[in-house]
C-alpha atoms as a PDB file:
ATOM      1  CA  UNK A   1     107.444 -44.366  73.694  1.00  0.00           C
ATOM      2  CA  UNK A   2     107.135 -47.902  72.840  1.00  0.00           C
ATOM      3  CA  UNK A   3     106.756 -47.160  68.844  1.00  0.00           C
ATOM      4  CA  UNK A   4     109.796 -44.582  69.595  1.00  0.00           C
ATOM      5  CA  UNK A   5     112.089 -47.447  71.124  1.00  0.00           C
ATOM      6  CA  UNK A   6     111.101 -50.336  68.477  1.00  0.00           C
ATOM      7  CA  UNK A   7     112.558 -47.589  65.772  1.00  0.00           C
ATOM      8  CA  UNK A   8     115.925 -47.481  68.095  1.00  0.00           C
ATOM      9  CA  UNK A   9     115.750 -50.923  68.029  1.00  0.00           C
ATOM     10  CA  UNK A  10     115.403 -51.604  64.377  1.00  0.00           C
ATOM     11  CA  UNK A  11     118.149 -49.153  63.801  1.00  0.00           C
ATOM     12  CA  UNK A  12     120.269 -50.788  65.944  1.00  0.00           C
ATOM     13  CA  UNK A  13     120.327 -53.975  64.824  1.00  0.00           C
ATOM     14  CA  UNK A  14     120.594 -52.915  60.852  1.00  0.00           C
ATOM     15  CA  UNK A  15     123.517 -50.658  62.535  1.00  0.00           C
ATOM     16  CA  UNK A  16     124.869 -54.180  63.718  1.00  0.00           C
ATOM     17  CA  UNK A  17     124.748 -55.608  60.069  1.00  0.00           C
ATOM     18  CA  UNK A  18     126.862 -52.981  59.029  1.00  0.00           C
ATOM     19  CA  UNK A  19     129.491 -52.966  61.484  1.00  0.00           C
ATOM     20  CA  UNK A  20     129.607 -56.747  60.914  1.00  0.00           C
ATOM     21  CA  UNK A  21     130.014 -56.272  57.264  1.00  0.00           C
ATOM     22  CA  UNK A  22     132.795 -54.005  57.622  1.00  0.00           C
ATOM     23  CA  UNK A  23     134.036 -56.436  60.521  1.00  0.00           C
ATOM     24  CA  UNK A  24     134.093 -59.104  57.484  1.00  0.00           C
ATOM     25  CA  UNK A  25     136.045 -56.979  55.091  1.00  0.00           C
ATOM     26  CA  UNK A  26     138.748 -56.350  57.158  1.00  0.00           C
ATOM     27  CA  UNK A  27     138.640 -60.792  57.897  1.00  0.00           C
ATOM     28  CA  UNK A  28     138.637 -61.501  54.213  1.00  0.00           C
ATOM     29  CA  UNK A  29     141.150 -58.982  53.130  1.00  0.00           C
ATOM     30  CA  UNK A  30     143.681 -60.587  55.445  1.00  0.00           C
ATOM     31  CA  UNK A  31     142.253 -63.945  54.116  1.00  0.00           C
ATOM     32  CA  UNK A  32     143.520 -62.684  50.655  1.00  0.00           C
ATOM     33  CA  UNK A  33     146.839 -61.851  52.470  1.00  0.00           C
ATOM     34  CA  UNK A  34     147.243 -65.477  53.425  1.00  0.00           C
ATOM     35  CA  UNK A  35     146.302 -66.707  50.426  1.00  0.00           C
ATOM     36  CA  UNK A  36     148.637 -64.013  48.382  1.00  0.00           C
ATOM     37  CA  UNK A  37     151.746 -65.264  50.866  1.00  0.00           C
ATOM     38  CA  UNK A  38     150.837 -68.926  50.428  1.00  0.00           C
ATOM     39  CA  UNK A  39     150.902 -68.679  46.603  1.00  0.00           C
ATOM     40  CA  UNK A  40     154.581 -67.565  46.750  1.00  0.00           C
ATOM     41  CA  UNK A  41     155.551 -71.192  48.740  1.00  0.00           C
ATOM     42  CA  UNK A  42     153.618 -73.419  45.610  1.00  0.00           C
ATOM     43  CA  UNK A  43     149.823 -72.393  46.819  1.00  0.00           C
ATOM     44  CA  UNK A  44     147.808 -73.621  43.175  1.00  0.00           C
ATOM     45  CA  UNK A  45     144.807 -72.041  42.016  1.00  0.00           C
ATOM     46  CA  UNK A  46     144.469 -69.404  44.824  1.00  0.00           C
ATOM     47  CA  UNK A  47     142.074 -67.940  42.857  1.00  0.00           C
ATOM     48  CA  UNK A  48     139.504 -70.453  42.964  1.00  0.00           C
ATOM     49  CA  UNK A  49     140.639 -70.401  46.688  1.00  0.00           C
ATOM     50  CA  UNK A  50     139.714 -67.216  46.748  1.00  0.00           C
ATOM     51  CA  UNK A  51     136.531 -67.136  45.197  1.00  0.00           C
ATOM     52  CA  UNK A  52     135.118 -69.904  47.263  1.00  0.00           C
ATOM     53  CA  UNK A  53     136.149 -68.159  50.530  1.00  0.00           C
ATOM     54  CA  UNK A  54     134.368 -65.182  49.434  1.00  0.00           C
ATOM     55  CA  UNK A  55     130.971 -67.170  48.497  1.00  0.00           C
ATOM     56  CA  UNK A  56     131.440 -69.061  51.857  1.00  0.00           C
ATOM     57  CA  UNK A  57     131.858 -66.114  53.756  1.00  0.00           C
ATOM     58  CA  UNK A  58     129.032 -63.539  51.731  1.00  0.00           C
ATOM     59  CA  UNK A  59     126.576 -66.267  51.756  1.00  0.00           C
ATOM     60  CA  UNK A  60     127.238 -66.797  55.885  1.00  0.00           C
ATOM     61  CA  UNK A  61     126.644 -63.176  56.041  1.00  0.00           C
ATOM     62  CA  UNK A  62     123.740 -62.458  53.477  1.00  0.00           C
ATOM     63  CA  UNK A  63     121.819 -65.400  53.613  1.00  0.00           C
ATOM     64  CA  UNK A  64     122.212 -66.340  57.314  1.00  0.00           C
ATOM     65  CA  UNK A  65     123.808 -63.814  59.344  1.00  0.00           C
ATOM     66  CA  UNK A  66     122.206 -60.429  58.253  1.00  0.00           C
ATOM     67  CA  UNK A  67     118.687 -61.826  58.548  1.00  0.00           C
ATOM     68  CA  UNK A  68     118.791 -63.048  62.106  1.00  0.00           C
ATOM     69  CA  UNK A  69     120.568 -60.024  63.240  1.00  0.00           C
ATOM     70  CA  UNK A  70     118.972 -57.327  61.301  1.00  0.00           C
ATOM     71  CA  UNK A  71     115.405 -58.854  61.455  1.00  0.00           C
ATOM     72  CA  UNK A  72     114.606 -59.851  57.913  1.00  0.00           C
ATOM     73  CA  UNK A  73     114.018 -62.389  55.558  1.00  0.00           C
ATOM     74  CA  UNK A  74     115.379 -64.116  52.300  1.00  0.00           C
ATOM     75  CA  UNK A  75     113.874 -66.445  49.787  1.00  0.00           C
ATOM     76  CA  UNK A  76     115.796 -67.880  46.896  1.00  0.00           C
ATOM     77  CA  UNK A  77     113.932 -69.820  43.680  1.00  0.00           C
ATOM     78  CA  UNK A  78     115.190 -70.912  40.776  1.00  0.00           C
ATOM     79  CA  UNK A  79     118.634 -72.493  41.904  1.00  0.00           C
ATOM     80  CA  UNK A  80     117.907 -75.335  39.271  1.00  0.00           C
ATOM     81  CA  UNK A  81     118.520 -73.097  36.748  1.00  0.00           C
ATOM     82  CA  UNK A  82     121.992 -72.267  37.417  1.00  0.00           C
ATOM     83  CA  UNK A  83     124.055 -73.558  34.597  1.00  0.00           C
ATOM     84  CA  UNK A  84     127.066 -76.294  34.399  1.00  0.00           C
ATOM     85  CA  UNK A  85     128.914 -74.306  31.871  1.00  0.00           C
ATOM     86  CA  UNK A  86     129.916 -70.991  32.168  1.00  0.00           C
ATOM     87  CA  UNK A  87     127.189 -68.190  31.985  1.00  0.00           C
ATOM     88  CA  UNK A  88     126.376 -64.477  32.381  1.00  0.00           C
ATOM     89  CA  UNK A  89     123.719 -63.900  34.979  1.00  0.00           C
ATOM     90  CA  UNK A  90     121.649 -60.852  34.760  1.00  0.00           C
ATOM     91  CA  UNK A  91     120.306 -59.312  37.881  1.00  0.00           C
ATOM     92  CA  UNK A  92     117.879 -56.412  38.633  1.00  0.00           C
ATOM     93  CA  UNK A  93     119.412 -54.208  41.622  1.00  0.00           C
ATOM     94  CA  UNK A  94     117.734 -53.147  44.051  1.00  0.00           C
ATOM     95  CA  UNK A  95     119.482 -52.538  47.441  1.00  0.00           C
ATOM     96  CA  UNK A  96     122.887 -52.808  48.592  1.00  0.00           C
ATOM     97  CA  UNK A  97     122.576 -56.156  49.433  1.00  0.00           C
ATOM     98  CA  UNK A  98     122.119 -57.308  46.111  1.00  0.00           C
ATOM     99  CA  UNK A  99     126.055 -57.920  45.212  1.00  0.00           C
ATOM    100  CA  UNK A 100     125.854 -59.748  48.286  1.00  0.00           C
ATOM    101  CA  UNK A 101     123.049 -62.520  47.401  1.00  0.00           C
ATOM    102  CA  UNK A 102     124.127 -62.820  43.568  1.00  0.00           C
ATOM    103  CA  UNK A 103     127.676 -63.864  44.976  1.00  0.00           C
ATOM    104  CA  UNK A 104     126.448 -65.993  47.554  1.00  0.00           C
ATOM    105  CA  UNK A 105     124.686 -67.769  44.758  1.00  0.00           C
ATOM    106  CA  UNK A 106     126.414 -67.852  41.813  1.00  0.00           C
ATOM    107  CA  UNK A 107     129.128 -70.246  42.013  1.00  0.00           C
ATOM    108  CA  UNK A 108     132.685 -69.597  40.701  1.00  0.00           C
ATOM    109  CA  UNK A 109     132.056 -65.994  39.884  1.00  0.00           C
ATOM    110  CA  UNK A 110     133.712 -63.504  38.265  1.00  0.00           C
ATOM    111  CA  UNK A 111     131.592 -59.864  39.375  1.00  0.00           C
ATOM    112  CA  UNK A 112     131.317 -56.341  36.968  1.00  0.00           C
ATOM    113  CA  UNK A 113     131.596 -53.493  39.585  1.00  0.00           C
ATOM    114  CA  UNK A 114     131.574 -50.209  39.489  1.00  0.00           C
ATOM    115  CA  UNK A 115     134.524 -47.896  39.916  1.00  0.00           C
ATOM    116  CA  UNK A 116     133.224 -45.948  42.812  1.00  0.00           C
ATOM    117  CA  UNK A 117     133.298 -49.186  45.050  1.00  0.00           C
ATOM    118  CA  UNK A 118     136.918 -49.645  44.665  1.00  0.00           C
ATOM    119  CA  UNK A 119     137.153 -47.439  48.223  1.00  0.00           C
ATOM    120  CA  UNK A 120     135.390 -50.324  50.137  1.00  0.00           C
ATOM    121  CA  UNK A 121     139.277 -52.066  50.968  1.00  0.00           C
ATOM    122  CA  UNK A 122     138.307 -55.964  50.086  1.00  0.00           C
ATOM    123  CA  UNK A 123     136.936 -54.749  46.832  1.00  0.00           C
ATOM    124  CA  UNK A 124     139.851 -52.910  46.203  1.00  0.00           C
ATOM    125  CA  UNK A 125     142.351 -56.188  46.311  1.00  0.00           C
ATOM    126  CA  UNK A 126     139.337 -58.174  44.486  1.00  0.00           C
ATOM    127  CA  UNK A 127     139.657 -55.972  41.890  1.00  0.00           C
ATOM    128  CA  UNK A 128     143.938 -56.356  41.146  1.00  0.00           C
ATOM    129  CA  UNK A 129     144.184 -59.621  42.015  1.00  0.00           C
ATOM    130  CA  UNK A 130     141.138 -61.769  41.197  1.00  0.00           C
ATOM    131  CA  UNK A 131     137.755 -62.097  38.978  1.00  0.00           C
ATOM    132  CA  UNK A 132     135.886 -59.022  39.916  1.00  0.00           C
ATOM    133  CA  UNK A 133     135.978 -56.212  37.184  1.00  0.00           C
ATOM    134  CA  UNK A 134     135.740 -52.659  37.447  1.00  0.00           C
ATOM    135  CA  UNK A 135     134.105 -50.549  34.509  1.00  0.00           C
ATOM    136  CA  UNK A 136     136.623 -47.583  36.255  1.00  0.00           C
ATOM    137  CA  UNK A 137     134.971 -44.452  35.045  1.00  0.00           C
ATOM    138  CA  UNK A 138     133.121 -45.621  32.857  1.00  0.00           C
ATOM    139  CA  UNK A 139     135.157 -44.366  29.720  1.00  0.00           C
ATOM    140  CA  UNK A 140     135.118 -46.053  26.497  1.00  0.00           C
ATOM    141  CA  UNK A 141     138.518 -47.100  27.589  1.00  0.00           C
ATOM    142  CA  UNK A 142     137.769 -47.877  30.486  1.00  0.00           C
ATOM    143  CA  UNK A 143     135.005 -50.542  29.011  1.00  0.00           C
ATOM    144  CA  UNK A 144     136.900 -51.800  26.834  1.00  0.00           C
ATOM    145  CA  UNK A 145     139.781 -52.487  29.314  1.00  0.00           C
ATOM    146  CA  UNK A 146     136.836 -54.359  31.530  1.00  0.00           C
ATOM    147  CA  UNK A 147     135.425 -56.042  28.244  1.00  0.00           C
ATOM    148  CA  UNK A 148     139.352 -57.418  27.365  1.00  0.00           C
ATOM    149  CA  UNK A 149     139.284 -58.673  31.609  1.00  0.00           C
ATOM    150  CA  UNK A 150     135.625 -60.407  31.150  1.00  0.00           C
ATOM    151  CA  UNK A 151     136.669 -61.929  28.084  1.00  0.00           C
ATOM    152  CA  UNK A 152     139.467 -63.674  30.075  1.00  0.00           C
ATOM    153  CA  UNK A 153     137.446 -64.608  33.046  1.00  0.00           C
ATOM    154  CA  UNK A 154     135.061 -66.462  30.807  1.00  0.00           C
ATOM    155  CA  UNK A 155     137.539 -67.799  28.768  1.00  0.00           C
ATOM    156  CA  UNK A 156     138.852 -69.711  31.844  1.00  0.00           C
ATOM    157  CA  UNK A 157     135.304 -70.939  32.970  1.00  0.00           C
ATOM    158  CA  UNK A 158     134.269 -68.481  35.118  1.00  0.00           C
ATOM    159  CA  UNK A 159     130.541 -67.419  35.640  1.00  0.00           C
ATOM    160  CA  UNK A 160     130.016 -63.784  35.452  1.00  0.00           C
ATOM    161  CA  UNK A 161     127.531 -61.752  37.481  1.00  0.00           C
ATOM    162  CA  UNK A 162     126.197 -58.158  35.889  1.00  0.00           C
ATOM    163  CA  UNK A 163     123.802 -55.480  37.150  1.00  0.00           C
ATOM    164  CA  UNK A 164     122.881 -53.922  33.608  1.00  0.00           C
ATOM    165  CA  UNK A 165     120.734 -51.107  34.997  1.00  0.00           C
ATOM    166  CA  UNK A 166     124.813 -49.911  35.990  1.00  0.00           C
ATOM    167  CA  UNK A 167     122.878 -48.524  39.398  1.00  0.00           C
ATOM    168  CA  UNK A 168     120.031 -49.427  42.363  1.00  0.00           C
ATOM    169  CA  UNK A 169     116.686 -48.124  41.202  1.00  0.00           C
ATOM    170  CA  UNK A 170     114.022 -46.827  43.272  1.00  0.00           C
ATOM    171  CA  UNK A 171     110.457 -47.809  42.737  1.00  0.00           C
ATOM    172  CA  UNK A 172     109.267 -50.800  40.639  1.00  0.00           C
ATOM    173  CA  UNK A 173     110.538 -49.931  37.301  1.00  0.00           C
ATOM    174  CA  UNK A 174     113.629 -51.196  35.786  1.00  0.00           C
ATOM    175  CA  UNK A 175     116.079 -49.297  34.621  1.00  0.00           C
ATOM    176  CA  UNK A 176     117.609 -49.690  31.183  1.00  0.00           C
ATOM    177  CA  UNK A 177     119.695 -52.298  30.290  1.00  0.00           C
ATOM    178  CA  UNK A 178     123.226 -51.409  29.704  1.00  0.00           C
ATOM    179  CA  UNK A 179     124.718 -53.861  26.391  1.00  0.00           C
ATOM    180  CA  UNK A 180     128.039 -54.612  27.288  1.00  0.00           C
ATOM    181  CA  UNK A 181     127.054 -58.373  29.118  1.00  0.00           C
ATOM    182  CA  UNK A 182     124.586 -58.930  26.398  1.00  0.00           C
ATOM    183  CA  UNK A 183     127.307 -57.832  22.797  1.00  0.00           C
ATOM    184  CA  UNK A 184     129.931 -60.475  25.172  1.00  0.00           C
ATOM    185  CA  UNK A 185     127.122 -63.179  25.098  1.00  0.00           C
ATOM    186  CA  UNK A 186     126.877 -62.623  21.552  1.00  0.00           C
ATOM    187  CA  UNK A 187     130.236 -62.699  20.873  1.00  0.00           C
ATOM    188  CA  UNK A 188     130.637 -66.006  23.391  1.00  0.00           C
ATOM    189  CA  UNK A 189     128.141 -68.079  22.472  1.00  0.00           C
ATOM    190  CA  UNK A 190     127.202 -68.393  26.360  1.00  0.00           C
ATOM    191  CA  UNK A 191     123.865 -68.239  27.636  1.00  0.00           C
ATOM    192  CA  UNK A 192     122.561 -64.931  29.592  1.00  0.00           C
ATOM    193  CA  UNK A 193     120.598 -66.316  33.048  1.00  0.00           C
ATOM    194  CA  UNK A 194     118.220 -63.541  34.069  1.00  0.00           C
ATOM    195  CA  UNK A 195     117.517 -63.266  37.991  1.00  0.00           C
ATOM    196  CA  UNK A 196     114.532 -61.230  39.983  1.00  0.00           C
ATOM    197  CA  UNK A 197     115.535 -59.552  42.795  1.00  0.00           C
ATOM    198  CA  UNK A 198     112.306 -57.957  44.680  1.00  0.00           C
ATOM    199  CA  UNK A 199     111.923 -56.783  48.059  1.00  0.00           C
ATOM    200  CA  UNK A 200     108.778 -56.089  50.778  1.00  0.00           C
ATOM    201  CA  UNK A 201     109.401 -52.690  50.707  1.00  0.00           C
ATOM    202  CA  UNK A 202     111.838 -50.026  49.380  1.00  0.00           C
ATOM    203  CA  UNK A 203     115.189 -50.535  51.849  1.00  0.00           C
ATOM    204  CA  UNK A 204     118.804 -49.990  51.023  1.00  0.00           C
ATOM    205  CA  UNK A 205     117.857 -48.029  47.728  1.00  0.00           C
ATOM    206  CA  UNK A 206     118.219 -44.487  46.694  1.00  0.00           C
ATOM    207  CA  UNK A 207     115.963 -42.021  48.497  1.00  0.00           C
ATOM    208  CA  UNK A 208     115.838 -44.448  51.538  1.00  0.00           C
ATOM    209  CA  UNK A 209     116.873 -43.883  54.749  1.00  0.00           C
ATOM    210  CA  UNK A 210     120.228 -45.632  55.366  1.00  0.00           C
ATOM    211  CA  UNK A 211     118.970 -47.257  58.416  1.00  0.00           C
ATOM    212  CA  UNK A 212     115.620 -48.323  58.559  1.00  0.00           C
ATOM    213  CA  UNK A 213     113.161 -47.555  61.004  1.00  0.00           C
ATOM    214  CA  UNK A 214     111.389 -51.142  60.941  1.00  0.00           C
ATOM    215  CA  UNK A 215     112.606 -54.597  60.534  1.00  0.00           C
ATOM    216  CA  UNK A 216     110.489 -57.463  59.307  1.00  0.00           C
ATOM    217  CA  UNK A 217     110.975 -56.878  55.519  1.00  0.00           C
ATOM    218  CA  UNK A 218     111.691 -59.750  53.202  1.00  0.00           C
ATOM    219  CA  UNK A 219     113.576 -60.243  50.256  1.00  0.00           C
ATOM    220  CA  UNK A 220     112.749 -62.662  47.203  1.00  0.00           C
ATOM    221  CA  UNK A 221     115.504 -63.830  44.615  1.00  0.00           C
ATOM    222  CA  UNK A 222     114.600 -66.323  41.361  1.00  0.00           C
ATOM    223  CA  UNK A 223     116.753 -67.344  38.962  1.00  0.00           C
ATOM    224  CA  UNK A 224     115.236 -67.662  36.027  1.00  0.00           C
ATOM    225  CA  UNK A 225     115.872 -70.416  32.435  1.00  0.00           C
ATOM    226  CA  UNK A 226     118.720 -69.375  30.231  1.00  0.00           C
ATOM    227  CA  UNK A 227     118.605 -67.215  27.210  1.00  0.00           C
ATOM    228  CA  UNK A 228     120.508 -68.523  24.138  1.00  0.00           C
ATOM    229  CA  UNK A 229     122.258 -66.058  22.252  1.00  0.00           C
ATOM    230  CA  UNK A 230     121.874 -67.831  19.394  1.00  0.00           C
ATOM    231  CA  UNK A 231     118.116 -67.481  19.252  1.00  0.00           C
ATOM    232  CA  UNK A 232     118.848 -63.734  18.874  1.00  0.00           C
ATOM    233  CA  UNK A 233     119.745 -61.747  16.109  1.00  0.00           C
ATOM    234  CA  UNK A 234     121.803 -59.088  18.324  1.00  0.00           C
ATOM    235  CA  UNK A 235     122.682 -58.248  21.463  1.00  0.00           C
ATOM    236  CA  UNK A 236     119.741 -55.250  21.621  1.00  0.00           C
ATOM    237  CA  UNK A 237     117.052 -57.720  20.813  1.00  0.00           C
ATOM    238  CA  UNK A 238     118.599 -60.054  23.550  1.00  0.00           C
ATOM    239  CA  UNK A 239     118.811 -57.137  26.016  1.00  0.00           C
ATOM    240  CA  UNK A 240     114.582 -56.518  25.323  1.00  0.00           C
ATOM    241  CA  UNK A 241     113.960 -60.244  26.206  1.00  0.00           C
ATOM    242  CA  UNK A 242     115.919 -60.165  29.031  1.00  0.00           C
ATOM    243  CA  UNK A 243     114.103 -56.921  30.537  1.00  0.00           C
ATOM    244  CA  UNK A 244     110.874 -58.392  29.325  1.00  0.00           C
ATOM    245  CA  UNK A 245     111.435 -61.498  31.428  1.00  0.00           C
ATOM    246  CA  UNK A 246     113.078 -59.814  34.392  1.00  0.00           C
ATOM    247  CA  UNK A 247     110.138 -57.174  34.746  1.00  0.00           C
ATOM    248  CA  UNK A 248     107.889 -59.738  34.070  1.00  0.00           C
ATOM    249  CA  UNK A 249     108.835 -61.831  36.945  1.00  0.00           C
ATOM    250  CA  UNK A 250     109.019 -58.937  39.245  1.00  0.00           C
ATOM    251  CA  UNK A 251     106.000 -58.198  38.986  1.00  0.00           C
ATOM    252  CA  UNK A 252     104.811 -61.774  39.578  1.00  0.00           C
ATOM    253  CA  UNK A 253     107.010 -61.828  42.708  1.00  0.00           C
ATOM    254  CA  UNK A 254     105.005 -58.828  43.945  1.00  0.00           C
ATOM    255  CA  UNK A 255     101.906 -59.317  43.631  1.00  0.00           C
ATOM    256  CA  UNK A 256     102.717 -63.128  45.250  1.00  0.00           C
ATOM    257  CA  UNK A 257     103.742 -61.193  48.213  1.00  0.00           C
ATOM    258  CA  UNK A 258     100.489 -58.887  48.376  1.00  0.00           C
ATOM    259  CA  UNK A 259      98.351 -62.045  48.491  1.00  0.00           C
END
């Protein structure tokens, strides 16, 4: 009985993270609405307004929020390596949550998603009005319309946050490494910043339960130094390091958490 109700219980309370989640798109959508209106009376730069409202309010909920309520943890490393100037930062993905700690992090962000999440409302507006991106179906036209929309994000100093593997993978592998954040680097000149993303256990991934049955996992993010494109001789060798490091550290992070 007692093992029976601390599964209710741990259910529950991830239950509670989602609800609040969706609670917080329907806040910042009408946030954006505010915003939107305000711009038409002489509002400037709504959206750096934007963005910053969105890191306040994801890293409230990711960082600080979610792990009290839902009963886990979150360790972050590495935030000396985030860069002055603008720069493409490479995560692993994991979970669900992992959009959710890269923007908390990353400041003034501009975020590649894909199409499917347009249906989740405040990614919708994100996605016509500000810096995140959708690859759409993934079509060669649709790429290349996200490529021409990157290109202008970085162009006006924005850092830009990718998930190469294009999807969360189960187990400890990575996935490959999709080229289209590593051929803009090239083109650019600005540095790729590789980040770890490991976790306790499998949770929020594919072939996992959507609510799990125990609470008390733990999540660790690093960011890790820069990769100059210019010590690369394309954007396929400079894809390999960045796995290379990324898996490397991953595996560091694990076994860390086994001792």
């Amino acid at each position: 009985m007692r093992a029976m109700f601390k599964r209710f219980f741990a259910k529950f309370r991830i239950g509670l993270c989602y609800f609040l989640f969706a609670l917080a798109n329907i806040v910042f959508a009408a946030v954006i609405g505010i915003c939107l209106i305000l711009s038409l009376f002489g509002l400037r730069d709504y959206r750096k307004k934007i963005n910053s409202a969105l890191r306040i309010i994801v890293r409230l909920l990711s960082i600080i929020i979610f792990p009290r309520v839902g009963g886990y943890k979150v360790k972050i490393d590495g935030l000396e390596n985030i860069q002055k100037t603008p720069s493409i930062y490479i995560f692993n993905h994991i979970s669900l949550l992992d959009p959710l700690f890269a923007i908390s992090i990353i400041p003034n962000a501009a975020v590649v998603v894909k199409g499917k999440y347009d249906s989740i409302p405040a990614i919708w507006l994100l996605t016509r009005f500000f810096d995140f991106i959708s690859t759409g179906d993934g079509t060669r036209s649709d790429i290349e319309l996200a490529m021409g929309k990157i290109s202008d994000a970085v162009g006006r100093g924005c850092n830009l946050i990718v998930f190469p593997e294009g999807t969360r993978m189960s187990g400890e592998r990575l996935g490959d490494f999709k080229s289209m954040a590593f051929r803009l680097s090239r083109r650019t000149g600005i540095d790729i910043v590789p980040a770890a993303i490991v976790s306790s256990e499998p949770v929020f991934t594919r072939g996992t339960p959507l609510l799990p049955e125990k609470t008390g996992f733990a999540f660790h993010i690093k960011i890790l130094p820069p990769l100059s494109p210019s010590d690369f001789n394309s954007a396929d060798s400079l894809a390999a390091k960045a796995f290379r490091v990324i898996s490397a550290e991953c595996k560091v992070m694990r076994e860390a958490k086994k001792s």
